[in-house]
C-alpha atoms as a PDB file:
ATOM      1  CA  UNK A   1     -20.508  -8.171  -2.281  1.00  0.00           C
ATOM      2  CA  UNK A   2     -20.265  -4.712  -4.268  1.00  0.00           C
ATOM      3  CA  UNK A   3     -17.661  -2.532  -2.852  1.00  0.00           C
ATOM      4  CA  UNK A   4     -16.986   1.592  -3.228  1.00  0.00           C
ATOM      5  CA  UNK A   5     -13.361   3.539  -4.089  1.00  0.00           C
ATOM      6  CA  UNK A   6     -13.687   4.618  -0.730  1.00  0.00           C
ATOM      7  CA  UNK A   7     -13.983   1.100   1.117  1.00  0.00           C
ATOM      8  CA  UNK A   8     -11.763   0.043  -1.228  1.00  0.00           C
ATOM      9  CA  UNK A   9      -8.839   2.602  -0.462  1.00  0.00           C
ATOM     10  CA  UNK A  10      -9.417   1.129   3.111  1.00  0.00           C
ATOM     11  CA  UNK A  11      -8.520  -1.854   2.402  1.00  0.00           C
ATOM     12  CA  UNK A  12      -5.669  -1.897   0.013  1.00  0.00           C
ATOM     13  CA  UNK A  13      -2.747  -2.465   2.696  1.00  0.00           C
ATOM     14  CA  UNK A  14      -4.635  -5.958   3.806  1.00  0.00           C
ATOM     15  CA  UNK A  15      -5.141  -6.565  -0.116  1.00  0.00           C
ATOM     16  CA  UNK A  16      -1.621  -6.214  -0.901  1.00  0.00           C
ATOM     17  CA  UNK A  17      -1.282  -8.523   2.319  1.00  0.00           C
ATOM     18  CA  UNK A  18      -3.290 -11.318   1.018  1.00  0.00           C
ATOM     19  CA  UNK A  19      -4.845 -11.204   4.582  1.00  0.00           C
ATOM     20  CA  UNK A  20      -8.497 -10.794   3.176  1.00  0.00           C
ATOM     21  CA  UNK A  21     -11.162 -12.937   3.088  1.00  0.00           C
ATOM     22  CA  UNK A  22     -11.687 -14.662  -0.270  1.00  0.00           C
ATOM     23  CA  UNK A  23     -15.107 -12.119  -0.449  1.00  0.00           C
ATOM     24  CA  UNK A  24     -12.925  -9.248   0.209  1.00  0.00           C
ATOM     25  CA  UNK A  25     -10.511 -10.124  -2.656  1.00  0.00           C
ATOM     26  CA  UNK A  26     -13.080 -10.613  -4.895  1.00  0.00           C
ATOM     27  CA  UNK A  27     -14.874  -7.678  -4.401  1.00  0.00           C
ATOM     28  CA  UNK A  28     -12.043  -6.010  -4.783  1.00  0.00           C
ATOM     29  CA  UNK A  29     -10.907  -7.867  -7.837  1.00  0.00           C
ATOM     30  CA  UNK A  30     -14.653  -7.169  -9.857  1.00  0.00           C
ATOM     31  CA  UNK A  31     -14.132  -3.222  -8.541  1.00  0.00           C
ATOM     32  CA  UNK A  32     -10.817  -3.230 -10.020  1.00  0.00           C
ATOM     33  CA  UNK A  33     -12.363  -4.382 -13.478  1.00  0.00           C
ATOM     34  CA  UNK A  34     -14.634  -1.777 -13.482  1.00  0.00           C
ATOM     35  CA  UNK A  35     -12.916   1.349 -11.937  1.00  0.00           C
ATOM     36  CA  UNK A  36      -9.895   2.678 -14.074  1.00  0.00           C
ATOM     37  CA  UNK A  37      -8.804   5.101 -11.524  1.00  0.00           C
ATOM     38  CA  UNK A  38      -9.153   2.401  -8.537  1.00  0.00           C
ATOM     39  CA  UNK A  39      -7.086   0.258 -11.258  1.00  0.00           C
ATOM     40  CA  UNK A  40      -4.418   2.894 -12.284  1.00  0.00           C
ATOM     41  CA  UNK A  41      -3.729   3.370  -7.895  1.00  0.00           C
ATOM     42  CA  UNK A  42      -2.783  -0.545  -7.214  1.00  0.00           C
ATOM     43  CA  UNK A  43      -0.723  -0.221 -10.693  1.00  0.00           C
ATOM     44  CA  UNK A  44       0.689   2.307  -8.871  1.00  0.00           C
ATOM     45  CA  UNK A  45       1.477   0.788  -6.111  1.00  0.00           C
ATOM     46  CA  UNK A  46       2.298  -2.379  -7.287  1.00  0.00           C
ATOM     47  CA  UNK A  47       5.054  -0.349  -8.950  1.00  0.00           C
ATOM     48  CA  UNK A  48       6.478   0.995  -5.747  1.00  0.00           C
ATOM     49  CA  UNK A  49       6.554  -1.992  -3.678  1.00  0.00           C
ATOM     50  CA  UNK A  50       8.272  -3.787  -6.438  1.00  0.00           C
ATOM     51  CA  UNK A  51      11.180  -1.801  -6.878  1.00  0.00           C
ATOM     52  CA  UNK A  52      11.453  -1.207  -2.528  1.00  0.00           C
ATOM     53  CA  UNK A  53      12.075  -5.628  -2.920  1.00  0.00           C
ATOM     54  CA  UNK A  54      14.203  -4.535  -6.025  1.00  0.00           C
ATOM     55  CA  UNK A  55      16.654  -2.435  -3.425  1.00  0.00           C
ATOM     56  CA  UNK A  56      15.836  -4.308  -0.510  1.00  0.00           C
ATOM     57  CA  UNK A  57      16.207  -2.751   3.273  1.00  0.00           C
ATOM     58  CA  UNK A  58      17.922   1.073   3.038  1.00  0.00           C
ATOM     59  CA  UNK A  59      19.954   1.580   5.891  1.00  0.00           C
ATOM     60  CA  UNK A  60      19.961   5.427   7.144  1.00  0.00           C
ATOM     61  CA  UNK A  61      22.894   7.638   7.884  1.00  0.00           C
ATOM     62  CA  UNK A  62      23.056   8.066  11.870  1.00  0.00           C
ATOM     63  CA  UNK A  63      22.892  11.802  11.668  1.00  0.00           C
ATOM     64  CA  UNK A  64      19.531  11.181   9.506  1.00  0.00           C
ATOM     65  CA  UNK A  65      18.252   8.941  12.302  1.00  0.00           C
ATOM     66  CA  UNK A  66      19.102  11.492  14.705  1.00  0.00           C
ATOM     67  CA  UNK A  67      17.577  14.378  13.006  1.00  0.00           C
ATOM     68  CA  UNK A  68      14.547  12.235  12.421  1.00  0.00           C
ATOM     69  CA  UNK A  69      13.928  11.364  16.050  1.00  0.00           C
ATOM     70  CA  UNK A  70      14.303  14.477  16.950  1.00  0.00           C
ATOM     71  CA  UNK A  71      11.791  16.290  14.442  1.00  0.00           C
ATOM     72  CA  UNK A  72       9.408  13.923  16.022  1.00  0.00           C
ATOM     73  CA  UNK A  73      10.602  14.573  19.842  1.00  0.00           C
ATOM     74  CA  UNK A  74      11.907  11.496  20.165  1.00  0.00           C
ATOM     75  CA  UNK A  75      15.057  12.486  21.894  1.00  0.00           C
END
């Protein structure tokens, strides 16, 4: 199975997951051997969602809640 920066951008969230199918992941693996920029985004990444576990769960101000909610209509 060959797969494309495009299909692979698709399916980075379920990558980072480990919810694909062994195929999937090793598609994805052989594309990211051979496709620096495809390689240089999940470094990327990687990067981020290791220091978001470094700080753990960020808790909002209220008044940022509220002016969140209601940029979006929410209230």
């Amino acid at each position: 199975m060959k797969i494309q920066c495009d299909q692979l951008a698709s399916l980075l969230p379920e990558f980072f997951d480990g919810t694909l199918s062994t195929d999937q992941t090793d598609a994805a693996l052989d594309h990211f051997a051979t496709c620096e920029s495809c390689r240089l985004t999940v470094d990327e990444l990687e990067g981020v969602r290791t220091l978001a576990g470094e700080y753990g769960r960020l808790e909002l101000p209220s008044d940022a809640k509220d002016r969140i909610r209601r940029s979006i209509g929410l209230d």
